[in-house]
Every structure is written in C-alpha cells, then in structure tokens.
C-alpha atoms as a PDB file:
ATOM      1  CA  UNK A   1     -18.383  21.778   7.797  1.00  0.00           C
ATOM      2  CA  UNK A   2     -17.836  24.578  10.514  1.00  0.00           C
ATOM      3  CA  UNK A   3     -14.212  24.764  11.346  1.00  0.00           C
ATOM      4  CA  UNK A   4     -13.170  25.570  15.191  1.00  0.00           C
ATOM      5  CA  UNK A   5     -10.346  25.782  17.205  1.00  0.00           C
ATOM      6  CA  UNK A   6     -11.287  25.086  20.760  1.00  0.00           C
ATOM      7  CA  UNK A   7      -8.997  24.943  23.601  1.00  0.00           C
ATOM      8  CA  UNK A   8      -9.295  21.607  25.474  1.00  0.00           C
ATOM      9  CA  UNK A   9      -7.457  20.344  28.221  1.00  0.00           C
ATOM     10  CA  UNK A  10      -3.930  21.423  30.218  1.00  0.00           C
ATOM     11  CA  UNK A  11      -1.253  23.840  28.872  1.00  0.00           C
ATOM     12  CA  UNK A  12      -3.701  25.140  26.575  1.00  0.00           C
ATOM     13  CA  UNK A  13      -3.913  22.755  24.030  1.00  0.00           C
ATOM     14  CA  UNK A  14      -6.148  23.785  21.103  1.00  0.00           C
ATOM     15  CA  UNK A  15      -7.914  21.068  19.030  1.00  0.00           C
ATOM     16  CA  UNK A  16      -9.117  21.233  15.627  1.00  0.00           C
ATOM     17  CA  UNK A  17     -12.435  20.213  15.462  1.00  0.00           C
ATOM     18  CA  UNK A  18     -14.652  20.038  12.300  1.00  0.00           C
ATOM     19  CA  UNK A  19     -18.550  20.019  12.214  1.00  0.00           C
ATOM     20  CA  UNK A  20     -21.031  18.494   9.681  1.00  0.00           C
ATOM     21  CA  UNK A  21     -24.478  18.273  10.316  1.00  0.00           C
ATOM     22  CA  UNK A  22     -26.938  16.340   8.278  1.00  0.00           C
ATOM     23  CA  UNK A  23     -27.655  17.806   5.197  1.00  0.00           C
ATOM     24  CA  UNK A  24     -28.523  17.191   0.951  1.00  0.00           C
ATOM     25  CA  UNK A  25     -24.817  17.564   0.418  1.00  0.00           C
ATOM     26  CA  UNK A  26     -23.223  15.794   3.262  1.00  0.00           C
ATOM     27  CA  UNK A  27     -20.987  12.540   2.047  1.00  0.00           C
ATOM     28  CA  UNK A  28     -18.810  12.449   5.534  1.00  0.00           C
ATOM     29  CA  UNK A  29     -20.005   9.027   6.046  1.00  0.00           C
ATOM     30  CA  UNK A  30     -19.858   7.687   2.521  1.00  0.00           C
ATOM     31  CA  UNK A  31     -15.957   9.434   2.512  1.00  0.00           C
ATOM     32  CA  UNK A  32     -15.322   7.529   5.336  1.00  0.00           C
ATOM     33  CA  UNK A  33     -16.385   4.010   4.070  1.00  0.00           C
ATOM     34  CA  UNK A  34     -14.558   4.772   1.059  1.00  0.00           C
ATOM     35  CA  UNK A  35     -11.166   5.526   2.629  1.00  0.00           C
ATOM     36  CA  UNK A  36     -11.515   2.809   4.937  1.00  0.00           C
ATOM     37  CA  UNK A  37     -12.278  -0.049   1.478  1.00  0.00           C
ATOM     38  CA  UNK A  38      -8.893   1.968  -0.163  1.00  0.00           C
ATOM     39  CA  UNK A  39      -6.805   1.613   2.829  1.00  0.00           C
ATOM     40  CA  UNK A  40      -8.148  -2.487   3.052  1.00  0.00           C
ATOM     41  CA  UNK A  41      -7.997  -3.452  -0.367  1.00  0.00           C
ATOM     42  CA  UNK A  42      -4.611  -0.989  -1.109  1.00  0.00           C
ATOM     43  CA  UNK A  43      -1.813  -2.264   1.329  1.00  0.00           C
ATOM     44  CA  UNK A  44       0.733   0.480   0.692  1.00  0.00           C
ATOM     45  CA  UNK A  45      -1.973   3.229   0.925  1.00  0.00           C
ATOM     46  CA  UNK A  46      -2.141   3.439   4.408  1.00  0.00           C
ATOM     47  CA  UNK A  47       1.799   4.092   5.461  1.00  0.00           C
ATOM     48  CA  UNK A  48       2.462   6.471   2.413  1.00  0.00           C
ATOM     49  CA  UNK A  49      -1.057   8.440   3.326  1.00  0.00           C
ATOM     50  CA  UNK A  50       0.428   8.785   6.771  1.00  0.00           C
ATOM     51  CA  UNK A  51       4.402   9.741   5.874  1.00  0.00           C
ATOM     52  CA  UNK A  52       2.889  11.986   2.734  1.00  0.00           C
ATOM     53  CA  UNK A  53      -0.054  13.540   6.035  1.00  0.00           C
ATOM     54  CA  UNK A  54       3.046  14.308   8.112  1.00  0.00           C
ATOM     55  CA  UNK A  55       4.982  15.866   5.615  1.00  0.00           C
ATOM     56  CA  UNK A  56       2.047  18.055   4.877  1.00  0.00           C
ATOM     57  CA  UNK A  57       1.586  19.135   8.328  1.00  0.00           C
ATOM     58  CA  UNK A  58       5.422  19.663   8.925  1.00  0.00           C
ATOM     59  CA  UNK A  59       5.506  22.577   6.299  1.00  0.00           C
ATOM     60  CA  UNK A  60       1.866  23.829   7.680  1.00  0.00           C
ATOM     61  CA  UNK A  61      -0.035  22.951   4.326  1.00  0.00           C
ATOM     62  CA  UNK A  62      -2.537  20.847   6.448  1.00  0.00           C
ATOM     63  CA  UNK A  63      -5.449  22.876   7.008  1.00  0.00           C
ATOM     64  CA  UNK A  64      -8.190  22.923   3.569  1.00  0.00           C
ATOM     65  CA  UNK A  65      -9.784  26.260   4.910  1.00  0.00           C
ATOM     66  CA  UNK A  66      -6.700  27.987   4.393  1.00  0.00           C
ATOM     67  CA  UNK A  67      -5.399  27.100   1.577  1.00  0.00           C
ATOM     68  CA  UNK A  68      -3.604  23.361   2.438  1.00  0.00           C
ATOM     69  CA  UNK A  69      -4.834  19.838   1.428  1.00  0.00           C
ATOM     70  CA  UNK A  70      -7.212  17.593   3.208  1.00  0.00           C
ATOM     71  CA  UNK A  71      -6.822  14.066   4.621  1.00  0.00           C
ATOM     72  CA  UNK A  72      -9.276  12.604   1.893  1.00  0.00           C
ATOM     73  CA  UNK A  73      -7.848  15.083  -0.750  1.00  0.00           C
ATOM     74  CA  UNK A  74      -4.373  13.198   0.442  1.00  0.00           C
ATOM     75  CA  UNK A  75      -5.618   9.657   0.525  1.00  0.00           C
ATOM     76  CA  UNK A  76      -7.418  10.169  -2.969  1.00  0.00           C
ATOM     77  CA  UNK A  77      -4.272  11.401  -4.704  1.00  0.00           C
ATOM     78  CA  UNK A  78      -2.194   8.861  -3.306  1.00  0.00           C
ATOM     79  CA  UNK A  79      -5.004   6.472  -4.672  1.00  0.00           C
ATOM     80  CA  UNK A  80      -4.602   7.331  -7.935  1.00  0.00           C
ATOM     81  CA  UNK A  81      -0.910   7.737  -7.727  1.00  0.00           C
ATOM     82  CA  UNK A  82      -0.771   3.863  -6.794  1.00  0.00           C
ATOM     83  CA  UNK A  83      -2.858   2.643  -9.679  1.00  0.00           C
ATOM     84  CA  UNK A  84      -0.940   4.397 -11.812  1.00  0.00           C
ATOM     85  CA  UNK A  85       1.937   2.974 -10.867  1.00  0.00           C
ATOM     86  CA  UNK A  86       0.509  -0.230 -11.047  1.00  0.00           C
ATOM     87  CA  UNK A  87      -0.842   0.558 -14.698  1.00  0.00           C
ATOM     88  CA  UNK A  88       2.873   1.069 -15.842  1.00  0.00           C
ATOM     89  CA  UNK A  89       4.306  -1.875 -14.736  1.00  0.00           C
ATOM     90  CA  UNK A  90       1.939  -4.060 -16.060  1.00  0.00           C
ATOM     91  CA  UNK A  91       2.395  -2.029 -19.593  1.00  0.00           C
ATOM     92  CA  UNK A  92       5.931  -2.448 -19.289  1.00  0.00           C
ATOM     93  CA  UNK A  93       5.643  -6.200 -18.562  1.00  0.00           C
ATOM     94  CA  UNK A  94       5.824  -8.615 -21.780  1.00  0.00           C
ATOM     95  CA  UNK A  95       2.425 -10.592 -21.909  1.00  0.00           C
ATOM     96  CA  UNK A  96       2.686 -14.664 -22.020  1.00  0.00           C
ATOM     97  CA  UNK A  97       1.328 -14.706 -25.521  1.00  0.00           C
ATOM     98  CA  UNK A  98       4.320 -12.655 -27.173  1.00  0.00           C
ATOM     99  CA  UNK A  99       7.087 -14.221 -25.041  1.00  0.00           C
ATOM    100  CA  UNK A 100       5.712 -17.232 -26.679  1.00  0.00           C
ATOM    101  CA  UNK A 101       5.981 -16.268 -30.275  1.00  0.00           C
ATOM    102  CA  UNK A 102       8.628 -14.253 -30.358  1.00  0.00           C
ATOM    103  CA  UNK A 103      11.190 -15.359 -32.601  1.00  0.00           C
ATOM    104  CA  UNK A 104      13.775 -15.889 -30.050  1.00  0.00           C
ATOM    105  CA  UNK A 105      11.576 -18.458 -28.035  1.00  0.00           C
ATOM    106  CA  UNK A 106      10.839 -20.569 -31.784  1.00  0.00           C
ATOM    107  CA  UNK A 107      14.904 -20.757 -32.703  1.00  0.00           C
ATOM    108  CA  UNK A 108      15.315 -22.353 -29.352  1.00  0.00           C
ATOM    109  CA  UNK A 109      12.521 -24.897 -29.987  1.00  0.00           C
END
C-alpha cells in the first residue's frame, strides 16, 4: 500500500488514507473477510480489538510504516490470545470420564 496524509475538510483535518491497487500480492480483500468471520464467530474479539486499537493509538504506536502495529496485526494477536485462553481452561477442566472413576466418586456409590 501507498501511505498518505491528505488534508480533508475544515480546521485542517488530515486523514490517513492507505492505497492498494490490484496486484499478485494483494490479500486486502481476503484480510477483510477474515477479520470480519473472527469478529462473527469470536464474540469478545470485537470490544477487546477496539479497547486494545485505542490504547495503541493513545501512546502513538498506531501507524505500521513507522514502526507501530496494524489493525489486522491487532485483531490477529488478539485472535490467538483468545484461543489460547480458551485452550487452558478446557486443560484445566476435569473431563466426564475421570470425574467418573475417580476413587472419590466409587466410595460414594
């Protein structure tokens, strides 16, 4: 993409504006779909992208040509932050099958 800053509207307002144009390496479009099936199928995605996003921006570490972190770069480390999460709790749960046998469970049958 081509990064610009062009001044738009009153009080000179500058807007960041990023532009891909069709080519062999271009995913914009498939990067879109993608964060729009996370944010559908992963219901706390969407508010912690957006607190996490304005955090980001608060301490000026949201620009990727200078050194900060993307939106998608955001929204895919939240992503994997969340199964995670969701990996370790279900470790840390006991499974049906030994709650059964344990020995606990047969003294009290």
């Amino acid at each position: 993409g081509l990064p610009l800053g062009l001044p738009l509207g009153w009080d000179g307002w500058v807007v960041q504006v990023d532009l891909s144009l069709q080519a062999p390496g271009h995913t914009g479009l498939v990067s879109t779909a993608l964060v729009r099936e996370l944010v559908a199928q992963i219901r706390p995605l969407r508010p912690l992208a957006l607190v996490v996003k304005q955090l980001i921006k608060a301490h000026g570490l949201g620009d990727p040509y200078r050194g900060g972190v993307s939106a998608y770069a955001v929204v895919l480390m939240l992503t994997f932050f969340l199964f995670q999460r969701k990996n370790e709790r279900n470790q840390n749960k006991p499974s049906p099958v030994a709650a059964s046998s344990s020995p606990a469970t047969k003294a009290a049958a």
